[in-house]
N, C-alpha and C. Protein backbone atom coordinates (compact mmCIF):
# COMPACT_ATOMS: atom_id res chain seq x y z
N UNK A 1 -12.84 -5.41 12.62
CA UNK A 1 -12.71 -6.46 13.61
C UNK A 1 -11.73 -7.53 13.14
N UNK A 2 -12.15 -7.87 12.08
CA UNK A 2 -10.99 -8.56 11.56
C UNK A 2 -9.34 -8.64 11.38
N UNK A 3 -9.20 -7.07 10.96
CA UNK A 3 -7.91 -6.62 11.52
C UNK A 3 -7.39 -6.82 12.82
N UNK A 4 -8.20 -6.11 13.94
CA UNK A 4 -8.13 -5.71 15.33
C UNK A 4 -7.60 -7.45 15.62
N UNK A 5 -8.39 -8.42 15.20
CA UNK A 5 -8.21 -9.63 15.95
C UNK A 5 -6.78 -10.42 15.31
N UNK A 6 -6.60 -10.10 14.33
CA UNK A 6 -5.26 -10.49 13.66
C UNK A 6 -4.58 -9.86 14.26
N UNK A 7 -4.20 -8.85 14.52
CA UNK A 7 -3.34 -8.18 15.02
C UNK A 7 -3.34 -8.36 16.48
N UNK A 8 -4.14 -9.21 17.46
CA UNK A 8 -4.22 -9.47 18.62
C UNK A 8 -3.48 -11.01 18.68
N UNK A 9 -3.97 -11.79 17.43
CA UNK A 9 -3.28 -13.01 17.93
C UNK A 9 -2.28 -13.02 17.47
N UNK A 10 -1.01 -12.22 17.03
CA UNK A 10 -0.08 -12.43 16.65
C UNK A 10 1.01 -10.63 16.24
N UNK A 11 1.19 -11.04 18.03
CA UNK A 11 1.72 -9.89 18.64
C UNK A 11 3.16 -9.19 18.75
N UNK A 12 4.15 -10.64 18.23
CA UNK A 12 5.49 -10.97 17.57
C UNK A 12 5.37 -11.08 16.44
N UNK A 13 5.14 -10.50 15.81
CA UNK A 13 5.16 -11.31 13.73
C UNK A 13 6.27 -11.16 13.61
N UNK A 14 7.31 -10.17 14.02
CA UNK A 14 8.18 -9.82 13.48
C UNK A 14 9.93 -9.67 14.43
N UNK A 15 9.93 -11.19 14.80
CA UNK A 15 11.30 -10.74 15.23
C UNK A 15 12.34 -10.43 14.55
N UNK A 16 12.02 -10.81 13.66
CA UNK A 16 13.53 -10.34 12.46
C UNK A 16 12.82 -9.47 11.67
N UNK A 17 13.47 -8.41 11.34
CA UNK A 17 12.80 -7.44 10.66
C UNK A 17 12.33 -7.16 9.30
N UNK A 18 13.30 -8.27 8.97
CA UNK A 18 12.98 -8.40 7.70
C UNK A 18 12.10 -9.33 6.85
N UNK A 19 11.24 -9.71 7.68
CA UNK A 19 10.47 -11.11 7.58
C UNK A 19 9.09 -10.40 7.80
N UNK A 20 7.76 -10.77 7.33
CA UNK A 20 6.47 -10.44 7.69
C UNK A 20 6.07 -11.93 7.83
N UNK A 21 5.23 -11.68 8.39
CA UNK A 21 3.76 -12.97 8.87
C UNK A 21 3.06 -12.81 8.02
N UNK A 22 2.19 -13.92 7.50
CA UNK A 22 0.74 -14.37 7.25
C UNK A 22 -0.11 -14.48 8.57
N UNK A 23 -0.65 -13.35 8.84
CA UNK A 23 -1.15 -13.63 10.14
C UNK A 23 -2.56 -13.75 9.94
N UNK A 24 -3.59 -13.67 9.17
CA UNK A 24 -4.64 -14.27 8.54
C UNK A 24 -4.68 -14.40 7.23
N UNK A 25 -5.76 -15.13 6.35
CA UNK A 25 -5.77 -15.43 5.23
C UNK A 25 -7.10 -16.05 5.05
N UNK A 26 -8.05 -15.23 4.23
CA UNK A 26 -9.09 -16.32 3.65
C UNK A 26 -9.03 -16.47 2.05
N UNK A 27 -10.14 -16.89 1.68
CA UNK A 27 -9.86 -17.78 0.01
C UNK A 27 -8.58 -18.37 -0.01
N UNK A 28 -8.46 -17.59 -1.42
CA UNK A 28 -7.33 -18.33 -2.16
C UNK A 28 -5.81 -17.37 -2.16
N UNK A 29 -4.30 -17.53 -1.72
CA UNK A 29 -3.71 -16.49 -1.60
C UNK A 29 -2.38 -17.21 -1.65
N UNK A 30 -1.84 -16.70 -2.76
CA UNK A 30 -0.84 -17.52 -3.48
C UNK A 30 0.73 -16.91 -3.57
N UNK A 31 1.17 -17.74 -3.14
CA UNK A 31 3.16 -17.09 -3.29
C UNK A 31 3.33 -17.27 -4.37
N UNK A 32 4.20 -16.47 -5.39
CA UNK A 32 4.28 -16.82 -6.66
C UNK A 32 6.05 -17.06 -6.85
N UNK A 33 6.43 -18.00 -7.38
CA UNK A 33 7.87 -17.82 -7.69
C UNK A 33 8.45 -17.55 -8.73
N UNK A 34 9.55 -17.27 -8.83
CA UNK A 34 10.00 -16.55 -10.27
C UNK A 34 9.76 -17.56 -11.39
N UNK A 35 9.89 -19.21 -11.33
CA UNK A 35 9.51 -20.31 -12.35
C UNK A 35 7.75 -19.90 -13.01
N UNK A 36 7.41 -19.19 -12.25
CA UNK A 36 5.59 -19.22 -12.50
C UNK A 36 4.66 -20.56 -11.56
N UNK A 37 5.86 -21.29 -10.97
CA UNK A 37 4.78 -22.23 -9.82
C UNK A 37 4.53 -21.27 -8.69
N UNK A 38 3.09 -21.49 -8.03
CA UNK A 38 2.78 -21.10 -6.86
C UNK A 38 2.64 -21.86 -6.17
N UNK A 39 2.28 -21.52 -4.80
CA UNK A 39 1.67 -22.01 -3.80
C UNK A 39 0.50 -21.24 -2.39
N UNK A 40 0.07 -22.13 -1.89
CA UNK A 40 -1.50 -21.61 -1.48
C UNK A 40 -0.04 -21.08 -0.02
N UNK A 41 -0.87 -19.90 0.28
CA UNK A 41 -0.24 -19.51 1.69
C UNK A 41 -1.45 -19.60 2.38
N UNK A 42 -1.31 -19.69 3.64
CA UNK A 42 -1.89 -19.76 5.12
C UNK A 42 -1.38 -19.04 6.36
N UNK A 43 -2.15 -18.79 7.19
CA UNK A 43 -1.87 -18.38 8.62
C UNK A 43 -0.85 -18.75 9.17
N UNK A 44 0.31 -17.96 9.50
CA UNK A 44 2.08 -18.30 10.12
C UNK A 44 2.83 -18.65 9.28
N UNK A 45 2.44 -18.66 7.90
CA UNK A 45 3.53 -18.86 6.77
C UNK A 45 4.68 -17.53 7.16
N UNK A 46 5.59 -17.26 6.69
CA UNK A 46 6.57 -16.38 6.81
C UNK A 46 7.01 -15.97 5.38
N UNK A 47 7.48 -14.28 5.54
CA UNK A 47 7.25 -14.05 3.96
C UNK A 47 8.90 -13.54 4.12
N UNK A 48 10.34 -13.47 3.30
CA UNK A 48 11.02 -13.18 3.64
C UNK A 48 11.36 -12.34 1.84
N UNK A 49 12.30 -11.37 1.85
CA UNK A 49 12.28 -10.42 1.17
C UNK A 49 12.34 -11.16 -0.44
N UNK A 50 12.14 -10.82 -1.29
CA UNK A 50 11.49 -11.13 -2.40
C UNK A 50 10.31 -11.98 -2.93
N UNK A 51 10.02 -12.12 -1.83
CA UNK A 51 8.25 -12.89 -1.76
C UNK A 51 7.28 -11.86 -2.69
N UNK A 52 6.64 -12.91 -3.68
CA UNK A 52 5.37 -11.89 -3.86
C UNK A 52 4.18 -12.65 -3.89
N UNK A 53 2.95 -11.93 -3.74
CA UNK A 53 1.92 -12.19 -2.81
C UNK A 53 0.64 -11.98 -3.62
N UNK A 54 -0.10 -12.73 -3.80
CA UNK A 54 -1.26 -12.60 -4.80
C UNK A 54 -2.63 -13.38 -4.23
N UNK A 55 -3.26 -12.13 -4.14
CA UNK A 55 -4.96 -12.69 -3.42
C UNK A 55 -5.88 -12.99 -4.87
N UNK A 56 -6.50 -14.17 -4.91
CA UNK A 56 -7.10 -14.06 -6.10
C UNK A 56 -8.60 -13.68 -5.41
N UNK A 57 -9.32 -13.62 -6.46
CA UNK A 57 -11.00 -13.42 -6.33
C UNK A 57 -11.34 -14.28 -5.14
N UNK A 58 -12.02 -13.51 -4.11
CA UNK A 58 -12.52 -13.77 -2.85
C UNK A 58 -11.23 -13.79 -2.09
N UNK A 59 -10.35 -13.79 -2.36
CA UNK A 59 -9.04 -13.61 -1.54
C UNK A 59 -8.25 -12.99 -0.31
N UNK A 60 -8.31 -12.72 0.68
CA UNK A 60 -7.72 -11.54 1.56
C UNK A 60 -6.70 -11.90 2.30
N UNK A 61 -5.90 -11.04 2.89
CA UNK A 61 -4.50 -11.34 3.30
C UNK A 61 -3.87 -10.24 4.45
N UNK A 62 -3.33 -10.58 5.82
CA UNK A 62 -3.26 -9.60 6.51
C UNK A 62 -1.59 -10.07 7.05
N UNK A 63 -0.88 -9.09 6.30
CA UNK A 63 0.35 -9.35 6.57
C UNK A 63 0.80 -8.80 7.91
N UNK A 64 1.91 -9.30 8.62
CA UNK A 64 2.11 -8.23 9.74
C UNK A 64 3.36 -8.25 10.37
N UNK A 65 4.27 -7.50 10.58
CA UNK A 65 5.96 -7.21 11.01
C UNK A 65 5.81 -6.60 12.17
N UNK A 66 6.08 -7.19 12.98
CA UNK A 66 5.62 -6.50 14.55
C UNK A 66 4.46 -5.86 14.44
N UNK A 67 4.41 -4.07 14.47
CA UNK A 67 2.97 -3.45 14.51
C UNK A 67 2.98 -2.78 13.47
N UNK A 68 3.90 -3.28 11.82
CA UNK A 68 3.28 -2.54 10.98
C UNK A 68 2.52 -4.07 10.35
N UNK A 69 1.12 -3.38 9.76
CA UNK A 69 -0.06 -4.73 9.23
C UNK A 69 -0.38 -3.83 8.23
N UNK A 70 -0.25 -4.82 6.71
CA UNK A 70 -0.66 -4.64 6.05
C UNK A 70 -1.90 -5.51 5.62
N UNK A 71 -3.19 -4.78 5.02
CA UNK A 71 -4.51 -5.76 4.52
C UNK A 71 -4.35 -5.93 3.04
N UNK A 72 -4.51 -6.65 2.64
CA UNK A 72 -4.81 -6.89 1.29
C UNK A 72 -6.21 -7.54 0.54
N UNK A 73 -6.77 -6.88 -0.29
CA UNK A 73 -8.06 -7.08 -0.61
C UNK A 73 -8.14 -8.02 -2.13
N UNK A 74 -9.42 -8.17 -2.49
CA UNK A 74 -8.90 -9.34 -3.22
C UNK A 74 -8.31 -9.22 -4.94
N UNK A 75 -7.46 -9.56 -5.51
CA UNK A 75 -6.85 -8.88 -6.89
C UNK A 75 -6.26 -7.95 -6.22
N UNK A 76 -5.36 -8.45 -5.38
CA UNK A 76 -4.11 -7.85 -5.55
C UNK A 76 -3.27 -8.46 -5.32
N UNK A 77 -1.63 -7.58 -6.11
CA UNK A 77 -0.62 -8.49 -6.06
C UNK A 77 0.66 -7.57 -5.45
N UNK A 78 1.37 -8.15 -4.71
CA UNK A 78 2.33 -7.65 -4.14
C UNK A 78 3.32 -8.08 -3.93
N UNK A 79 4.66 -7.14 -4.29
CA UNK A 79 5.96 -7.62 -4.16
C UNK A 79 6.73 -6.99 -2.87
N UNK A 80 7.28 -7.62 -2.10
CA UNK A 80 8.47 -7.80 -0.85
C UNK A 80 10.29 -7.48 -1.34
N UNK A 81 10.17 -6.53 -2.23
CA UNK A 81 11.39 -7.00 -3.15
C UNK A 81 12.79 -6.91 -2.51
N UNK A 82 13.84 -7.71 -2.87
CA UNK A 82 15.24 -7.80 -2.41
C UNK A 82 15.96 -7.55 -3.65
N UNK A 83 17.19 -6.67 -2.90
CA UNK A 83 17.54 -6.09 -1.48
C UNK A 83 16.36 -5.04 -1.31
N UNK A 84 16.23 -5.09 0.14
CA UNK A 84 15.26 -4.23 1.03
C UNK A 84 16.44 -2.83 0.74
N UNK A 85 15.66 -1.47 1.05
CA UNK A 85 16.79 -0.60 0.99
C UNK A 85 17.18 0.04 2.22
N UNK A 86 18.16 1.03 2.29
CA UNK A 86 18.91 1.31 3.55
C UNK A 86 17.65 2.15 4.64
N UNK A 87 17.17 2.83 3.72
CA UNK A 87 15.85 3.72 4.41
C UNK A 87 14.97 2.92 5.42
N UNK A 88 15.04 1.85 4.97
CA UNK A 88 13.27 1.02 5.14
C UNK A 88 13.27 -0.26 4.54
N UNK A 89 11.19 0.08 4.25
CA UNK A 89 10.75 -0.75 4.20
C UNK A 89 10.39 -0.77 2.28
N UNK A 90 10.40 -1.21 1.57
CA UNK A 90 9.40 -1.01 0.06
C UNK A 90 9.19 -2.16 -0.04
N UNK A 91 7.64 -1.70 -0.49
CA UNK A 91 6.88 -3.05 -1.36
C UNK A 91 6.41 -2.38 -2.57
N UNK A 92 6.15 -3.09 -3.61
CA UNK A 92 5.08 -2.69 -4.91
C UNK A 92 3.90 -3.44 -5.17
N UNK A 93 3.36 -2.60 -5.02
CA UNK A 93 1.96 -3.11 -5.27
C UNK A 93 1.43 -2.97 -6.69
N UNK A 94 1.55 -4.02 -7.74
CA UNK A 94 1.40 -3.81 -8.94
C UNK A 94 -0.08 -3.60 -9.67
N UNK A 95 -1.01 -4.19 -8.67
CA UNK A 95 -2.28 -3.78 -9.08
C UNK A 95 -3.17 -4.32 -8.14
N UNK A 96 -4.23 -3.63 -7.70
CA UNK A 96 -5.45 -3.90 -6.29
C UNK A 96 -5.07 -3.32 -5.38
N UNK A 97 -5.83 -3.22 -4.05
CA UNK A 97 -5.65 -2.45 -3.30
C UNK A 97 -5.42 -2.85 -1.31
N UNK A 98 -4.88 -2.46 -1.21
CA UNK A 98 -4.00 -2.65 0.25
C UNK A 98 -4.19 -1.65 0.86
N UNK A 99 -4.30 -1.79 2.47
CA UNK A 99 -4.50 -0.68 3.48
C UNK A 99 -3.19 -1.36 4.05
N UNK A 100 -2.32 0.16 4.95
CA UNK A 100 -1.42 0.02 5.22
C UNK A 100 -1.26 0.52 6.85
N UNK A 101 -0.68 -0.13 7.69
CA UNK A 101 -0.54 0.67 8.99
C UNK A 101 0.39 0.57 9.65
N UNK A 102 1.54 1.68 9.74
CA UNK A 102 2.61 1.61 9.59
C UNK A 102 3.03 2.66 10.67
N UNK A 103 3.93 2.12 11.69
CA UNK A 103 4.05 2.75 13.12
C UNK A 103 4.98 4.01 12.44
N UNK A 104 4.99 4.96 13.26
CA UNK A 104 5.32 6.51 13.21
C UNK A 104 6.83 5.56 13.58
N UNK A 105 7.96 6.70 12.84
CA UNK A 105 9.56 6.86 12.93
C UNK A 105 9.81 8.35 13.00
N UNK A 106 11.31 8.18 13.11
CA UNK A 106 11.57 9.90 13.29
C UNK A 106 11.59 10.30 11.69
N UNK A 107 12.29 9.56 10.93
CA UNK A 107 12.47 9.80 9.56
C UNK A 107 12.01 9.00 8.63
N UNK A 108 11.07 9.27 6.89
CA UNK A 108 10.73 8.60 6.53
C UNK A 108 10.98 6.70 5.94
N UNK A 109 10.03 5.92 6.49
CA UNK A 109 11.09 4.66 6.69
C UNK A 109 10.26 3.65 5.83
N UNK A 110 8.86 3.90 5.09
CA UNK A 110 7.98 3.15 4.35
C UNK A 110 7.87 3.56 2.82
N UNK A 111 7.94 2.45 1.80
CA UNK A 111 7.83 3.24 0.42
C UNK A 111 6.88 1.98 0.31
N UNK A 112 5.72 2.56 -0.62
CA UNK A 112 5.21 2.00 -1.50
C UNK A 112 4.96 1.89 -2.66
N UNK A 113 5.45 1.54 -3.86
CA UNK A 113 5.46 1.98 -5.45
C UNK A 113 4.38 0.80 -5.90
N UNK A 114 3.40 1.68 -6.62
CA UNK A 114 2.46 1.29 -7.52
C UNK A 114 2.91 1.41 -9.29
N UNK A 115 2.95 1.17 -10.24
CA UNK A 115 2.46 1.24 -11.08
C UNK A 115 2.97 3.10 -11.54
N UNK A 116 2.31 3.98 -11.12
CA UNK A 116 2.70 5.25 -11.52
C UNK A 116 2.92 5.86 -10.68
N UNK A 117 3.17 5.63 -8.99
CA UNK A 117 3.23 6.47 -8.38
C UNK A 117 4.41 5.77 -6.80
N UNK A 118 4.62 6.59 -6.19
CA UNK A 118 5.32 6.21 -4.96
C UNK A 118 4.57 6.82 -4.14
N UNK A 119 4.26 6.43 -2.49
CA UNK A 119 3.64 6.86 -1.56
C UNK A 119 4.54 6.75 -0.43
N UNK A 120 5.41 7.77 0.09
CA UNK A 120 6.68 7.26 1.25
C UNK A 120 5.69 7.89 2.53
N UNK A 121 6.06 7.48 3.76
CA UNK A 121 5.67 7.84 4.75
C UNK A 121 6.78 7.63 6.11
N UNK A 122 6.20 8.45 7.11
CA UNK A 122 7.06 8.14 8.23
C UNK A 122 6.30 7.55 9.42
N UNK A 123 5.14 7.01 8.80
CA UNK A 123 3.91 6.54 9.36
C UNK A 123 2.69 7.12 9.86
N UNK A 124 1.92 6.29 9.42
CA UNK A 124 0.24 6.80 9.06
C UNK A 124 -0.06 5.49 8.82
N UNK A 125 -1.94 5.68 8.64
CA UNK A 125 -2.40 4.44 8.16
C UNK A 125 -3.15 5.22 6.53
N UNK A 126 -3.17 4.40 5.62
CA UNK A 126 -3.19 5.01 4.56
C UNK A 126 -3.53 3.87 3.48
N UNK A 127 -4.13 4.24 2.52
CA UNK A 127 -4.94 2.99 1.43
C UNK A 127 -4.32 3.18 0.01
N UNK A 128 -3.51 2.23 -0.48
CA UNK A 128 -3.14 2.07 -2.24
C UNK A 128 -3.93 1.48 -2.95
N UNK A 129 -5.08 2.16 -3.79
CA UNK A 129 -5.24 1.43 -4.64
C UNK A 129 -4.57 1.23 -6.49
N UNK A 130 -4.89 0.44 -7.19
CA UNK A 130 -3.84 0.35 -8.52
C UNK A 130 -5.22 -0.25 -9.45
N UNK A 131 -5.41 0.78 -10.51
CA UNK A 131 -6.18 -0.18 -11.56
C UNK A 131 -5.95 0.36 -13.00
N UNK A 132 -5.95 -0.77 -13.98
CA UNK A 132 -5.23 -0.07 -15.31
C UNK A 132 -6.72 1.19 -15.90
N UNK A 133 -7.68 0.83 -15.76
CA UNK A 133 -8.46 1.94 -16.05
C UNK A 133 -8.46 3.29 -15.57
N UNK A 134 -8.95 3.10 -14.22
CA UNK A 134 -8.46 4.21 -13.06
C UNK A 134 -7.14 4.77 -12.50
N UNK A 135 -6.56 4.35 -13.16
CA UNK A 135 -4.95 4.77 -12.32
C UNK A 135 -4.87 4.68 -10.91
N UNK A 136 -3.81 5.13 -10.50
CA UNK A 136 -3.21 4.78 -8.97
C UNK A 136 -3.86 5.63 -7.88
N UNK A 137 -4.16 5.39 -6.96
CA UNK A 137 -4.52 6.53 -6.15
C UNK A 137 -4.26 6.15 -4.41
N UNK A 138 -3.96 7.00 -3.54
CA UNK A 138 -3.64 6.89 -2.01
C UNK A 138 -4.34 7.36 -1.14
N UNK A 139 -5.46 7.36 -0.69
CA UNK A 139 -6.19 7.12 0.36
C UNK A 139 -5.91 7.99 1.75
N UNK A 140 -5.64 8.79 2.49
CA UNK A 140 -4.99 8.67 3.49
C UNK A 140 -6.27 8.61 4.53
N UNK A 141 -5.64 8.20 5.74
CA UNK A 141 -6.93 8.01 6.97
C UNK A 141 -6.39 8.72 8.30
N UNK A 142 -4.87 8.74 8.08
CA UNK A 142 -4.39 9.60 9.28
C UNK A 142 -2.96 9.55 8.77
N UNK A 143 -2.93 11.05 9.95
CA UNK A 143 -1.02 11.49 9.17
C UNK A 143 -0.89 12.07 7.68
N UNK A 144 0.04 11.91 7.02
CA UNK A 144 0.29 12.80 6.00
C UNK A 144 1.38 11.47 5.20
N UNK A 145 1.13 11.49 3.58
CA UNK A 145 1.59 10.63 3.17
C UNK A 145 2.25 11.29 2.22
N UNK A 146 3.28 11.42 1.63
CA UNK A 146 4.19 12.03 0.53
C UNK A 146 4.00 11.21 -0.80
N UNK A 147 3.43 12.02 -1.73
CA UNK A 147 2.94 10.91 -2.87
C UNK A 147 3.85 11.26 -3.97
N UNK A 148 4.68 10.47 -4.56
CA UNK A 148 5.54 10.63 -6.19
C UNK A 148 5.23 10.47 -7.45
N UNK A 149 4.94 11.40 -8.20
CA UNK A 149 4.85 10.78 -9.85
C UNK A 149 6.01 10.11 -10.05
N UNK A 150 5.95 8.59 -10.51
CA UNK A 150 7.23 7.96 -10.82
C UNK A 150 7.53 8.16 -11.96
N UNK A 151 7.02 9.05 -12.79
CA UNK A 151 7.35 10.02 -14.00
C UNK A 151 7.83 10.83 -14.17
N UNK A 152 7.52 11.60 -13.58
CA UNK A 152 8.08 12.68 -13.37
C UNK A 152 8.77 13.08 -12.11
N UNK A 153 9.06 12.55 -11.37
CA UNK A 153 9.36 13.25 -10.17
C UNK A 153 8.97 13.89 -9.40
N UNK A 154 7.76 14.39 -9.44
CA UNK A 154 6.67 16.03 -9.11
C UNK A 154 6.28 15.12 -7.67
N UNK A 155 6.31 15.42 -6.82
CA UNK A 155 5.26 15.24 -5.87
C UNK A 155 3.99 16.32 -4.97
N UNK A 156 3.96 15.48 -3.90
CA UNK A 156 2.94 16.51 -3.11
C UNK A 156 2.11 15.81 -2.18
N UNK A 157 2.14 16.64 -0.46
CA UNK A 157 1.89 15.78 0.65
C UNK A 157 0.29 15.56 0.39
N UNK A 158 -0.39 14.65 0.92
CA UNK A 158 -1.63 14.21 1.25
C UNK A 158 -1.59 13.95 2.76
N UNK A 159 -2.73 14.88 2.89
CA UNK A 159 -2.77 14.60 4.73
C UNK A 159 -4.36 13.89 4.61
N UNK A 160 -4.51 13.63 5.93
CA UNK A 160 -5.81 12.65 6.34
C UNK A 160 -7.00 13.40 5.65
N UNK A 161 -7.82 12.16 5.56
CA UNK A 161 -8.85 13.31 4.50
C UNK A 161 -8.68 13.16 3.00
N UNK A 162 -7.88 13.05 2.79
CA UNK A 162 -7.47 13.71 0.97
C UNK A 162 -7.05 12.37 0.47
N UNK A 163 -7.11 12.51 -1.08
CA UNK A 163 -7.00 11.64 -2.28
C UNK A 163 -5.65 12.01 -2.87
N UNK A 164 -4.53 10.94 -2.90
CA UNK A 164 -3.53 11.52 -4.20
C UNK A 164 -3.59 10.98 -5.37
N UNK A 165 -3.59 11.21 -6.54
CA UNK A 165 -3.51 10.38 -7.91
C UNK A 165 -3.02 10.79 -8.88
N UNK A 166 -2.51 9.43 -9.52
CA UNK A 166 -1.82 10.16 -10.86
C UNK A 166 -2.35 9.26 -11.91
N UNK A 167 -2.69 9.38 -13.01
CA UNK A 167 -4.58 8.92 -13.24
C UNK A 167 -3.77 7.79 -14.53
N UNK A 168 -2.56 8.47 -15.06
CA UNK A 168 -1.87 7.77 -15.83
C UNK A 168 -0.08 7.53 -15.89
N UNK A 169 0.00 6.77 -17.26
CA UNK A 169 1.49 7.34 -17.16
C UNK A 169 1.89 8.19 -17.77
N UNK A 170 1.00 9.05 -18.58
CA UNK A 170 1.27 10.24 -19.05
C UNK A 170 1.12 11.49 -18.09
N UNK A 171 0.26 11.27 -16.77
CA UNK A 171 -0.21 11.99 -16.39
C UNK A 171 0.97 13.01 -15.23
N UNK A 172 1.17 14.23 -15.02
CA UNK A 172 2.02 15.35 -14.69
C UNK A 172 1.67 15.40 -12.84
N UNK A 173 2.62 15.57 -12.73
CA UNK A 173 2.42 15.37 -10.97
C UNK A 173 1.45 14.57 -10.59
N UNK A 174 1.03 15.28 -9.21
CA UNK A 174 0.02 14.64 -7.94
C UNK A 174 -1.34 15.30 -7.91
N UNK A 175 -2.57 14.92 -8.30
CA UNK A 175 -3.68 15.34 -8.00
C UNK A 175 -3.97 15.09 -6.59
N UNK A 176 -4.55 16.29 -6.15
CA UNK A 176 -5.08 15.75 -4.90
C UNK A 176 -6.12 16.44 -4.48
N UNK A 177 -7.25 15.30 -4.11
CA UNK A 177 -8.52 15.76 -3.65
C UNK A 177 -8.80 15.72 -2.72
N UNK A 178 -9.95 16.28 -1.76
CA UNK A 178 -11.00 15.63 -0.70
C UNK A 178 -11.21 14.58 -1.03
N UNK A 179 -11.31 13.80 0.02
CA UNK A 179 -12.71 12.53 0.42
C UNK A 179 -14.24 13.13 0.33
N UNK A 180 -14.63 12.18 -0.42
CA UNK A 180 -15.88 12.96 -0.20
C UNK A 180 -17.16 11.73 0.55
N UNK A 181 -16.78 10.74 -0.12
CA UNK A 181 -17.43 9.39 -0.18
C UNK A 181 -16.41 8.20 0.69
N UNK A 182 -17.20 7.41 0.75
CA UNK A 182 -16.24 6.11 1.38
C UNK A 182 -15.27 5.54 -0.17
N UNK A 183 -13.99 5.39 -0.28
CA UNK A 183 -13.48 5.12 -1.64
C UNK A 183 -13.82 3.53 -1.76
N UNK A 184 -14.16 3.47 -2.92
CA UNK A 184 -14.52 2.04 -3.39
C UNK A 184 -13.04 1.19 -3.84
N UNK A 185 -13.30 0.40 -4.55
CA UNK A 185 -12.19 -0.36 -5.07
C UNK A 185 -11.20 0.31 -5.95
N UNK A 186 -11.02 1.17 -6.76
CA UNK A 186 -10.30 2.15 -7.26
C UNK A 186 -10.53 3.81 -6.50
N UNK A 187 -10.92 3.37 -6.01
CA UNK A 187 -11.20 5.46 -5.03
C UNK A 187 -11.62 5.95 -6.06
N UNK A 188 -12.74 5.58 -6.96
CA UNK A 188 -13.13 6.43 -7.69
C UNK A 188 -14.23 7.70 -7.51
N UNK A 189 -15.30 6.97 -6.35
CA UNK A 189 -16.26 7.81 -5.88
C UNK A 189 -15.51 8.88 -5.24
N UNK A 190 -14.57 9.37 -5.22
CA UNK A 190 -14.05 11.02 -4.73
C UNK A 190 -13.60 11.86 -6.16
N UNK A 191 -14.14 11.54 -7.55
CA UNK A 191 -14.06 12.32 -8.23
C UNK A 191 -14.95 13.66 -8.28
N UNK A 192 -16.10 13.18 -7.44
CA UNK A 192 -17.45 14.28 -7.86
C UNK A 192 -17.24 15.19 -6.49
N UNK A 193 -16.20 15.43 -5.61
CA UNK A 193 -15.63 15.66 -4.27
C UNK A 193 -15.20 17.33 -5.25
N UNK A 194 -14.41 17.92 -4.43
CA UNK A 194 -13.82 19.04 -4.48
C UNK A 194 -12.71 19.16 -5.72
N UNK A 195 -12.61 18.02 -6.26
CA UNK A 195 -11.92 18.52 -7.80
C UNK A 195 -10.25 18.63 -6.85
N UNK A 196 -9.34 18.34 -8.12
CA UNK A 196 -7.98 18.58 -7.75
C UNK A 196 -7.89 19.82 -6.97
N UNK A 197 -6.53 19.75 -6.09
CA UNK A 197 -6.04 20.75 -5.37
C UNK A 197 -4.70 21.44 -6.07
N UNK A 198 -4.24 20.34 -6.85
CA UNK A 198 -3.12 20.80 -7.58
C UNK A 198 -2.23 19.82 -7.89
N UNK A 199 -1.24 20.31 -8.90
CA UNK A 199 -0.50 19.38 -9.48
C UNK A 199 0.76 19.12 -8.93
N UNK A 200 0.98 19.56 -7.65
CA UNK A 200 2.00 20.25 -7.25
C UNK A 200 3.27 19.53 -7.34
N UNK A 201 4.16 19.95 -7.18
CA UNK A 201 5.88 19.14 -6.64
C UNK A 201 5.90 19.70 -5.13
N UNK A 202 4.79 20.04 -4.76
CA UNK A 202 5.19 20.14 -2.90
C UNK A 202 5.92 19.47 -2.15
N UNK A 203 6.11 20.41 -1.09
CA UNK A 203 7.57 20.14 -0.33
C UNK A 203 6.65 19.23 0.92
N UNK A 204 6.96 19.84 2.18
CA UNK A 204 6.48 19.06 3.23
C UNK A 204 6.83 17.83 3.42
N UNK A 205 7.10 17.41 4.80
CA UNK A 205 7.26 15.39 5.19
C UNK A 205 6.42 14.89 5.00
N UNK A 206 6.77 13.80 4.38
CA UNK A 206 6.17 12.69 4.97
C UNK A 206 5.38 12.25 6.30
């Protein structure tokens, strides 16, 4: 509901494309600048490309560019980085976890880089989480998300349903599981699920 209603009152976020909204915000949720000063963001702040974005404890944040909305949950931090690239859209999400909902294109037009992994899409709605214990993992809820070892290169699609992860930075391609459970704050409860599918460098879109 919370989403649904953010996303109702603020139906333009995005006339320039390169700009997102603060289109809700509770706690505490801080712009950080390259000096190390922050500042508290709020509802209609405007985020323009090298913004980064940090929810502290009790924190949440619902970014939004026309009809792609991103959520952000609390401990996490996120970068807007510039230059934007020719493809799209990229953000990095350096650690915590974000749900993403990101309108369908003809060709893939969304990157998200965590920590060990990339998640590109051509739209889906789909969940990053990042934790130094648990490693990286992607969520999907609909559509099919193309997940990257930023290590290796290896990838492999995740369609709705399924878990991608790459558990370290040592770790060799894309695991990918069932859902088995609702994923918690690291998607860890889908370990006791169906076990990897494989390590693959699979082909398939985004």
């Amino acid at each position: 509901m919370f989403l649904f209603l953010a996303f109702l009152a603020f139906p333009s976020a995005a006339e320039d494309p390169e700009t997102w909204l603060v289109a809700t915000s509770s706690g505490t949720v801080l712009l950080l600048a390259d000096d190390g000063s922050s500042r508290a963001l709020a509802a209609g702040d405007r985020l323009e490309a090298g913004a980064r974005i940090r929810t502290m404890s009790g924190g949440r944040a619902v970014l939004a560019r026309g009809e792609d909305v991103i959520t952000m949950s609390p401990g996490t931090d996120l970068v807007i980085p510039a230059p934007q690239p020719g493809f799209g859209t990229r953000v990095i999400q350096a650690v915590g976890r974000a749900f993403y909902e990101i309108t369908k294109g003809a060709a893939p037009h969304f990157e998200v880089d965590s920590p060990y992994l990339a998640a590109v899409v051509k739209g889906t709605k789909f969940e990053v989480s990042s934790d130094a214990a648990a490693g990286d993992a992607v969520r999907v809820l609909e559509g099919r998300v193309e997940v990257r070892n930023l290590r290796d290169g290896r990838s492999a699609p995740v369609n709705a349903g399924q878990v991608g992860r790459v558990r370290s930075a040592d770790s060799a391609g894309v695991e990918v599981e069932e859902q088995t459970t609702d994923s918690g704050g690291n998607g860890n409860t889908h370990g006791g699920g169906a076990g990897p599918r494989g390590n693959g460098s699979g082909g398939g879109e985004p």
